[in-house]
Protein backbone atom coordinates (compact mmCIF):
# COMPACT_ATOMS: atom_id res chain seq x y z
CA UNK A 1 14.76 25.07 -5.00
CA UNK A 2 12.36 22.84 -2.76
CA UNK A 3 12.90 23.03 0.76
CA UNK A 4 11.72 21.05 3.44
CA UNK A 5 12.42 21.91 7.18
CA UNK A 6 11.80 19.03 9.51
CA UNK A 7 12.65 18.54 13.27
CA UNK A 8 12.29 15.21 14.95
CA UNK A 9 8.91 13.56 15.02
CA UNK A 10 7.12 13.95 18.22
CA UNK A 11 3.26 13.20 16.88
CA UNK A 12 2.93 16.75 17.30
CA UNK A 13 -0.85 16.51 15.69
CA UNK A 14 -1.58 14.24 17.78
CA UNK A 15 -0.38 16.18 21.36
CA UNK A 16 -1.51 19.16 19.95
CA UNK A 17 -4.87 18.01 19.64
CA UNK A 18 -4.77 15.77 23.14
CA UNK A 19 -4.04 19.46 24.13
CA UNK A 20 -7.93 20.57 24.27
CA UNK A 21 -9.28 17.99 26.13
CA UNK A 22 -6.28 18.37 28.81
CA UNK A 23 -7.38 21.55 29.09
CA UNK A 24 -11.35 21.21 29.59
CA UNK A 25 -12.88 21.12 32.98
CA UNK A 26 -12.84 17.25 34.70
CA UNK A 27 -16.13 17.86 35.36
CA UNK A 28 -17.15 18.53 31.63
CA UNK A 29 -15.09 15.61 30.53
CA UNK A 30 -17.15 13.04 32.77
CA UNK A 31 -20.09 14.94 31.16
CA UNK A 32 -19.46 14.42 27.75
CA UNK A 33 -18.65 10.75 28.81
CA UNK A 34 -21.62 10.04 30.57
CA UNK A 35 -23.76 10.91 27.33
CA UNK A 36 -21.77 8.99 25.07
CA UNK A 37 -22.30 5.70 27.14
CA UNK A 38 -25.30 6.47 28.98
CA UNK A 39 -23.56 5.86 32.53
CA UNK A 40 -24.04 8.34 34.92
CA UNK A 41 -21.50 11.00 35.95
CA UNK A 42 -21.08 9.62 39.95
CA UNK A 43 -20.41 6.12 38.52
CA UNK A 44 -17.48 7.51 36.11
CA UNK A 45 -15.91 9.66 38.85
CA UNK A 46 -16.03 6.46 41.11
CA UNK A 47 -14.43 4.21 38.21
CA UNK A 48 -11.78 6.73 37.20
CA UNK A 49 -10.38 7.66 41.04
CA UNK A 50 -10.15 3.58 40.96
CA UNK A 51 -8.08 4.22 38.04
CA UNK A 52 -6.28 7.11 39.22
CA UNK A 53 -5.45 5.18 42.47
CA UNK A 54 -4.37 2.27 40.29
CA UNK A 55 -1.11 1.00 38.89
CA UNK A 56 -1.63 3.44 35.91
CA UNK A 57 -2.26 7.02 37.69
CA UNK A 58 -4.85 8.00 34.89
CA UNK A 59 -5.92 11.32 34.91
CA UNK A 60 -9.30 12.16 33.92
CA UNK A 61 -8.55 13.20 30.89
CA UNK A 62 -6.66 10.04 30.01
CA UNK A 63 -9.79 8.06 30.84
CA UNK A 64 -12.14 9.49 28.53
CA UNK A 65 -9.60 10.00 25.67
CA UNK A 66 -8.90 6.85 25.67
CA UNK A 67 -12.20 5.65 25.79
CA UNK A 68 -12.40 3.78 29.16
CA UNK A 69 -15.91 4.43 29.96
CA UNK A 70 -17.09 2.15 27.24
CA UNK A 71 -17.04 -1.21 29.49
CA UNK A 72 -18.53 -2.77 26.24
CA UNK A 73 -15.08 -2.60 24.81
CA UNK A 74 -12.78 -2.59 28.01
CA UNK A 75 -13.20 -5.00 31.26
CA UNK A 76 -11.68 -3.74 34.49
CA UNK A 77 -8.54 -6.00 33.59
CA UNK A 78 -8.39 -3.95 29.72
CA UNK A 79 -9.07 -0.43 31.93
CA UNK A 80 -5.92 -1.94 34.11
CA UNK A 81 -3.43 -2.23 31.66
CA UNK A 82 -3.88 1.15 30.41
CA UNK A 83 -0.88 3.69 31.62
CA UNK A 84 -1.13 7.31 32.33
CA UNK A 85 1.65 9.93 31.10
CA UNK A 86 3.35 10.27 34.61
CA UNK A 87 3.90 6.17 34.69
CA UNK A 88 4.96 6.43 31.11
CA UNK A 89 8.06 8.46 32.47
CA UNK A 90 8.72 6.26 35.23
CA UNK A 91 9.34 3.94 33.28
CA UNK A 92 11.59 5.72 30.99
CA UNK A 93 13.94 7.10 34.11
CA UNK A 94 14.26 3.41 35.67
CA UNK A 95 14.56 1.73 32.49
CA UNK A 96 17.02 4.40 30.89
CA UNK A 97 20.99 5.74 31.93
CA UNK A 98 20.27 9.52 32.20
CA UNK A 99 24.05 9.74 31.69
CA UNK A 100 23.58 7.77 28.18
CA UNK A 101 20.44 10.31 26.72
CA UNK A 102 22.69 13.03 25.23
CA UNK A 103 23.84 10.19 22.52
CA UNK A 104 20.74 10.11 21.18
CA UNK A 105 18.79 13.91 22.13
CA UNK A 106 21.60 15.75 20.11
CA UNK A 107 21.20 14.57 16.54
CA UNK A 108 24.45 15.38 14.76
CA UNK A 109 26.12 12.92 17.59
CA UNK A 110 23.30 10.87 17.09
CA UNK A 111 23.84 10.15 13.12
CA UNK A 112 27.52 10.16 13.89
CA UNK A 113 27.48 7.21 16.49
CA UNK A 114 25.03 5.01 14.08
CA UNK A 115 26.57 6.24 10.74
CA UNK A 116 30.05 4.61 12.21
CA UNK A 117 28.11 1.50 13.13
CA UNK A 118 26.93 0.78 9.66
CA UNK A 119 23.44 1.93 10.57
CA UNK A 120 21.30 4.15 7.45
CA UNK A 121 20.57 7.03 9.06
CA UNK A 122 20.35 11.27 6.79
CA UNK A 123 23.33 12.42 5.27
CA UNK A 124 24.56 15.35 6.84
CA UNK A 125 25.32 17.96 4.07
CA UNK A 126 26.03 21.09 5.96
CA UNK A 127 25.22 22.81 9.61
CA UNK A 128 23.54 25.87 10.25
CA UNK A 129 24.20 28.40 13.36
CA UNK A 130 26.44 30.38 14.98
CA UNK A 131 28.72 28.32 18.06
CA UNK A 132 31.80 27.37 19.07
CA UNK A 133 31.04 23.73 18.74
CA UNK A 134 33.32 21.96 16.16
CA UNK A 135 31.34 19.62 13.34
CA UNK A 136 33.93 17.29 11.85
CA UNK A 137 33.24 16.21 8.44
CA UNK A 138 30.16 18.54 7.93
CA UNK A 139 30.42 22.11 6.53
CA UNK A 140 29.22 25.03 8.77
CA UNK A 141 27.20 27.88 7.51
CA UNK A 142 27.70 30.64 10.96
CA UNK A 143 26.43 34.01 8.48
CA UNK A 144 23.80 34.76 7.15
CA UNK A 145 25.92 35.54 3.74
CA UNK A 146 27.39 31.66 3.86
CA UNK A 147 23.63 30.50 4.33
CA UNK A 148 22.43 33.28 1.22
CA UNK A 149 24.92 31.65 -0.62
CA UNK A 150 24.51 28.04 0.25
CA UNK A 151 20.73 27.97 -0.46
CA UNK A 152 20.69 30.25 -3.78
CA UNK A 153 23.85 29.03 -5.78
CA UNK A 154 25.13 25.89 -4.59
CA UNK A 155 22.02 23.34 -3.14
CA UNK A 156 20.04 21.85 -6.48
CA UNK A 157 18.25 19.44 -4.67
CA UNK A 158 15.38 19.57 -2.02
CA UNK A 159 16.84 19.35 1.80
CA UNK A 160 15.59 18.92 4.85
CA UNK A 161 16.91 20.63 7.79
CA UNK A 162 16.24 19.57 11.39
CA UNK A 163 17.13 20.99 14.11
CA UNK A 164 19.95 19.42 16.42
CA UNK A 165 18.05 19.14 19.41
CA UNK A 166 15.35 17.30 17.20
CA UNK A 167 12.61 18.93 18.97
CA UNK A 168 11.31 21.71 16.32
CA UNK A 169 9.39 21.01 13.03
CA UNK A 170 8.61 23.44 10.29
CA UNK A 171 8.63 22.96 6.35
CA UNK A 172 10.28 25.35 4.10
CA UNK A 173 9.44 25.31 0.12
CA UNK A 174 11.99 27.90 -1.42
CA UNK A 175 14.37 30.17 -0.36
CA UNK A 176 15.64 34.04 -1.72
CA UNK A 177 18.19 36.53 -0.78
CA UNK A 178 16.60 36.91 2.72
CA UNK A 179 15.96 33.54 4.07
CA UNK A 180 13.50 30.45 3.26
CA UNK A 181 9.69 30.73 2.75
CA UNK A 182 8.14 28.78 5.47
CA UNK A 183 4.61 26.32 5.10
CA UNK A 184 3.29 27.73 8.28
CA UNK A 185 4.48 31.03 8.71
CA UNK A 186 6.22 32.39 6.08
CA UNK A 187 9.38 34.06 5.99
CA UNK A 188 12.28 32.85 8.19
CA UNK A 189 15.33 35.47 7.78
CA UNK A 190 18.94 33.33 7.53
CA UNK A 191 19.38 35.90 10.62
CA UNK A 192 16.53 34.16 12.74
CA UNK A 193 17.42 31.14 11.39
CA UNK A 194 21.24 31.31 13.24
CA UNK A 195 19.87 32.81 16.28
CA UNK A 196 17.45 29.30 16.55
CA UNK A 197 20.44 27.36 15.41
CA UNK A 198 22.24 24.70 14.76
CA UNK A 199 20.03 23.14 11.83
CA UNK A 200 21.62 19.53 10.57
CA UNK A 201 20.98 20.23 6.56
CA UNK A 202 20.07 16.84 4.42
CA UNK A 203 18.65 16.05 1.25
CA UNK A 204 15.60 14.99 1.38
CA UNK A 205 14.82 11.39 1.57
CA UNK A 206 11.83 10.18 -0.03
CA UNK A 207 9.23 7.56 1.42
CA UNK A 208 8.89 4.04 -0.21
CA UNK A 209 6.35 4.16 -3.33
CA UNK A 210 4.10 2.54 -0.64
CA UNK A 211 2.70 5.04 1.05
CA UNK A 212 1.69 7.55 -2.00
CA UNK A 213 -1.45 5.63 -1.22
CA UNK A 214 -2.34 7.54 1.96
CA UNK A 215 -0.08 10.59 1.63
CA UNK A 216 2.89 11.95 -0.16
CA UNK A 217 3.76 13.81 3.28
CA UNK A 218 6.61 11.93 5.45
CA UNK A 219 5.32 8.79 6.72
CA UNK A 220 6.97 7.73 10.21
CA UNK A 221 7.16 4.31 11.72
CA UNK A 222 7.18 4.65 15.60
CA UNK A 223 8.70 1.09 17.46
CA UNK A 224 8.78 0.49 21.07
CA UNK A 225 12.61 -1.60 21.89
CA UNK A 226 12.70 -3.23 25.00
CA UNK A 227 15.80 -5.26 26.12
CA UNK A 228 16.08 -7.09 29.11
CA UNK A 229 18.68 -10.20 29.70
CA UNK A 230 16.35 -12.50 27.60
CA UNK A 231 17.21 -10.47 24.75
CA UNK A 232 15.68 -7.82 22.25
CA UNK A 233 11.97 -7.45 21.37
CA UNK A 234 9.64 -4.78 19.71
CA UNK A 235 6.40 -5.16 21.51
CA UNK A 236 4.54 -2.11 19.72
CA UNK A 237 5.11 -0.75 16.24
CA UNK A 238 2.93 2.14 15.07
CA UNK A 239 2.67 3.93 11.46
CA UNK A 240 1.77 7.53 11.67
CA UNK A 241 0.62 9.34 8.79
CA UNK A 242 0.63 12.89 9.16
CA UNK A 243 -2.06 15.79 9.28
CA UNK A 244 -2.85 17.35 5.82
CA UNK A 245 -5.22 20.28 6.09
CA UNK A 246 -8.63 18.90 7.16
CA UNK A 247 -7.53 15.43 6.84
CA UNK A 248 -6.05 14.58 10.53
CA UNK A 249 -3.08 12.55 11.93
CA UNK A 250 -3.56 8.75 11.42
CA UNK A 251 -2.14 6.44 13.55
CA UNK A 252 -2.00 2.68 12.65
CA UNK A 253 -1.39 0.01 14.73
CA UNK A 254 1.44 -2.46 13.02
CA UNK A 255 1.85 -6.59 13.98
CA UNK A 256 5.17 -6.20 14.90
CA UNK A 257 6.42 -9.23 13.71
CA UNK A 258 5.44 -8.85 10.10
CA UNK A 259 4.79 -4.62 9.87
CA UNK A 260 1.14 -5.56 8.51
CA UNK A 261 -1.38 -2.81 9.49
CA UNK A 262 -4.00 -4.10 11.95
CA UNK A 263 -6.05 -0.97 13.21
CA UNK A 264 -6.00 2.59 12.02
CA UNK A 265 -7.36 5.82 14.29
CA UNK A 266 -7.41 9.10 14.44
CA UNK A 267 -7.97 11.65 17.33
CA UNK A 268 -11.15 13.51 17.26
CA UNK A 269 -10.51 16.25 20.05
CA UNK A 270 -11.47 14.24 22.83
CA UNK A 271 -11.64 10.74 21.69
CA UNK A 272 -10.45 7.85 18.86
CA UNK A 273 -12.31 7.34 15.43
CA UNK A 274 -11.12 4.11 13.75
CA UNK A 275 -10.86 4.29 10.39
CA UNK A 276 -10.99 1.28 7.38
CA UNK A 277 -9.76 3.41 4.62
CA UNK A 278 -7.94 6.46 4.95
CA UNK A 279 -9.53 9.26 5.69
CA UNK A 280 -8.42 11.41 3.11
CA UNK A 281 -7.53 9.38 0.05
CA UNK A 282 -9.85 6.65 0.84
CA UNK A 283 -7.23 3.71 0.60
CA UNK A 284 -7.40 0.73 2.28
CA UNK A 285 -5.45 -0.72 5.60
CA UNK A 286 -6.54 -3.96 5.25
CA UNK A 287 -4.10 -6.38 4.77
CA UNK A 288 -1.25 -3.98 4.11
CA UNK A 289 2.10 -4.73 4.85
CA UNK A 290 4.83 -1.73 5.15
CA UNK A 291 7.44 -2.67 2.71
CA UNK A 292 11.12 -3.95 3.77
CA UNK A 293 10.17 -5.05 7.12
CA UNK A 294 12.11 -7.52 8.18
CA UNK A 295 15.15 -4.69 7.25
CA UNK A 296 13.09 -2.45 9.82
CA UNK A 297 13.45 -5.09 12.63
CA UNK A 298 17.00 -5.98 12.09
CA UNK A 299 17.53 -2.31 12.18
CA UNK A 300 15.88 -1.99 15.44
CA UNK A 301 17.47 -4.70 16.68
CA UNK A 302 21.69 -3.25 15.81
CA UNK A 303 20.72 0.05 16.73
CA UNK A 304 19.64 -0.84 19.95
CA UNK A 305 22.22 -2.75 20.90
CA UNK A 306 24.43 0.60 20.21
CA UNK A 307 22.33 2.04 23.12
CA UNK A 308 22.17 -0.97 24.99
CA UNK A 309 22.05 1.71 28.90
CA UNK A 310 18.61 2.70 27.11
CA UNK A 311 17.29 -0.54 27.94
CA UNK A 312 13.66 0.85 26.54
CA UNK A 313 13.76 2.96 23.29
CA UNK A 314 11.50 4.48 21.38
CA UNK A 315 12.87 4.41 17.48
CA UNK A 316 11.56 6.63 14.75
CA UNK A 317 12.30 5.01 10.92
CA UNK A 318 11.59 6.54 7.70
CA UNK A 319 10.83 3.54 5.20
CA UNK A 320 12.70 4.58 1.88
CA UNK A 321 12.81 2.74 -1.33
CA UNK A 322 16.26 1.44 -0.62
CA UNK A 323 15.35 0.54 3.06
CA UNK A 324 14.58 2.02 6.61
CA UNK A 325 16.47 4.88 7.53
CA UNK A 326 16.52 5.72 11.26
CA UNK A 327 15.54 9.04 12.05
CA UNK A 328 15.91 9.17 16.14
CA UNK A 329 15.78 7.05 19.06
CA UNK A 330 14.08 8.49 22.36
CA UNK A 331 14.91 7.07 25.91
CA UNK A 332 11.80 5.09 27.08
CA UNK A 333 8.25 4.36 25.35
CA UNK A 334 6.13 6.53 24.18
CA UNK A 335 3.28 5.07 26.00
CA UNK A 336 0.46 7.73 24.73
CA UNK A 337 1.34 7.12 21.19
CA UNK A 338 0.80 2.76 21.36
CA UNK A 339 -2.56 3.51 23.35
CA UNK A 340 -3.30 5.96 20.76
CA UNK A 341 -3.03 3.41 18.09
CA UNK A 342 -4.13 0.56 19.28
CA UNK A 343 -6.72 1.08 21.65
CA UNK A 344 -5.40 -1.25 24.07
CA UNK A 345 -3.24 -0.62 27.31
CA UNK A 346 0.33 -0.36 27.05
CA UNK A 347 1.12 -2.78 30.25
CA UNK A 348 0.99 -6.23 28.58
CA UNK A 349 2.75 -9.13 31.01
CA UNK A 350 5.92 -9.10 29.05
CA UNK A 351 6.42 -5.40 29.83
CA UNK A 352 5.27 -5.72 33.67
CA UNK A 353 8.02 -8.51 33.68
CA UNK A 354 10.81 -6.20 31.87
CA UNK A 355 10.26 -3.09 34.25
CA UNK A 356 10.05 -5.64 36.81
CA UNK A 357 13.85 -6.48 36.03
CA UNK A 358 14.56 -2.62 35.74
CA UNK A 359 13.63 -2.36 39.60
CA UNK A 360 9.87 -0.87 39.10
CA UNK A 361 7.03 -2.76 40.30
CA UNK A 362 4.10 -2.36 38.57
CA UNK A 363 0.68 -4.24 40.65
């Protein structure tokens, strides 16, 4: 039996990676700035305190990683618009009920909510861990005997399991009398596999044909839903192909309005390569469209009207060949991820005007 095990997409590659320059000395950052654009170090700590200062709080480490030194490429209006992680969560906690945010952060009631409303979203099979929590509808496997059992006589097709609080990701490809082999580390006993508990178990769904192009890993489509009184609109939209071995993470940069691929980049440790072909397979972006779009944005556009208190979402959508399936929805944007992938800043006029109606001035 093929197993995958699969938590909700965060862009892990791409945090974990964002992880070593965070770490690295501000003063080493400038540094390695400074020889890349031939400005000296005084004039970059002058530009990015302006920055820091400014509406988007950028830390030094934003700055360079997203390129802001290069004022070939960005004006002090382009540097402006870009937003630092402790703005991004502004505006998620002004634009976004805190009361509303367990509807979408645990899973099962998650799929449960949308599933009623009509909405694709994975087909709960069977739930994995030991609690006291009830799971109408859905089998639950609370020994490690019922999960021996489950996985060795009864599944014959390839599942994914993610974990309820949608915050974990790890791939499984078989399973024995002890637990299920895992990609990254190995063994996972069914008893470890309670104790970290509850898993939401699904068969796999498999990407649209499409993307067998750049990857046969699970391709993600990241959109930014903002709603204000003038209606619904996704600003941002974002294709991420994952990390395989030495090829890395490859975020591309979607039109919105027609899901057509417009830039493609991925993180180099410290800074953005763009990319005309893929990396790995050597495909081209150009002019490609991800399939069933206009399903994608009438998707967006029911399911966020389900969550209307989350008045900015963050939706994740697996693009299958019978449609888009919707994965998760996070409160608020994920503001690192659309500078990641498009190079630009995040703070566009139409957004300043819809946080502006949330209560959060950004100038």
């Amino acid at each position: 039996m093929a197993v995958s095990m699969e938590a909700g997409f965060e862009g892990a590659a791409t945090r974990a990676r964002s992880a070593d320059i965070v770490e690295s000395k501000p003063k080493k950052i400038l540094a390695h700035a400074a020889r890349l654009s031939g400005r000296g170090n005084f004039e970059l700590s002058r530009e990015q305190r302006r920055l820091m200062k400014g509406v988007g709080r950028l830390t030094v480490q934003e700055y360079v990683r997203y390129g802001l030194y290069n004022l070939h490429k960005y004006a002090a209006e382009d540097q402006a618009r870009f937003l630092g992680r402790e703005v991004g969560e502004m505006i998620r906690d002004v634009s976004c009920d805190v009361t509303w945010t367990a509807s979408v952060e645990d899973t099962w009631l998650f799929r449960r909510i949308l599933r009623g409303s009509g909405i694709a979203v994975p087909r709960t099979i069977a739930v994995a861990g030991p609690t006291d929590r009830a799971w109408p509808g859905v089998r639950h496997l609370d020994s490690a005997d019922a999960l021996r059992a489950f996985f060795l006589d009864e599944v014959e097709v390839a599942v994914t399991i993610t974990a309820n609080t949608g915050r974990d990701v790890r791939h499984a490809e078989g399973a024995d009398k002890d637990g299920l082999y895992l990609r990254e580390t190995g063994m996972l006993r069914y008893e470890d596999m309670l104790r970290e508990g509850p898993w939401l178990i699904d068969p796999v769904i498999r990407p649209h044909p499409f993307f067998d192009q750049y990857t046969f890993e699970r391709s993600i489509v990241q959109l930014t839903v903002v709603q204000t009184r003038a209606g619904t609109a996704v600003p941002y939209a974002v294709l991420v192909l994952p990390e395989e071995g030495e090829v890395p993470e490859v975020l591309c940069a979607l039109e919105a309005q027609t899901g057509r691929i417009l830039t493609a980049r991925s993180f180099d440790g410290i800074g953005f390569d763009d990319h005309q072909s893929h990396p790995g397979t050597g495909a081209d972006f150009a002019a490609q469209v991800v399939p069933h779009w206009d399903e994608v944005l009438e998707m967006a556009a029911s399911a966020s009207a389900v969550f209307a208190p989350l008045r900015m979402q963050t939706m994740e959508v697996l693009v299958s060949r019978q449609g888009p399936v919707l994965m998760h929805v996070r409160p608020g944007p994920d503001v690192e991820m659309v500078q990641a992938a498009t190079g630009e800043g995040f703070l566009t006029d139409g957004i300043r005007t819809a946080v502006g109606s949330y209560g959060l001035t950004l100038r």
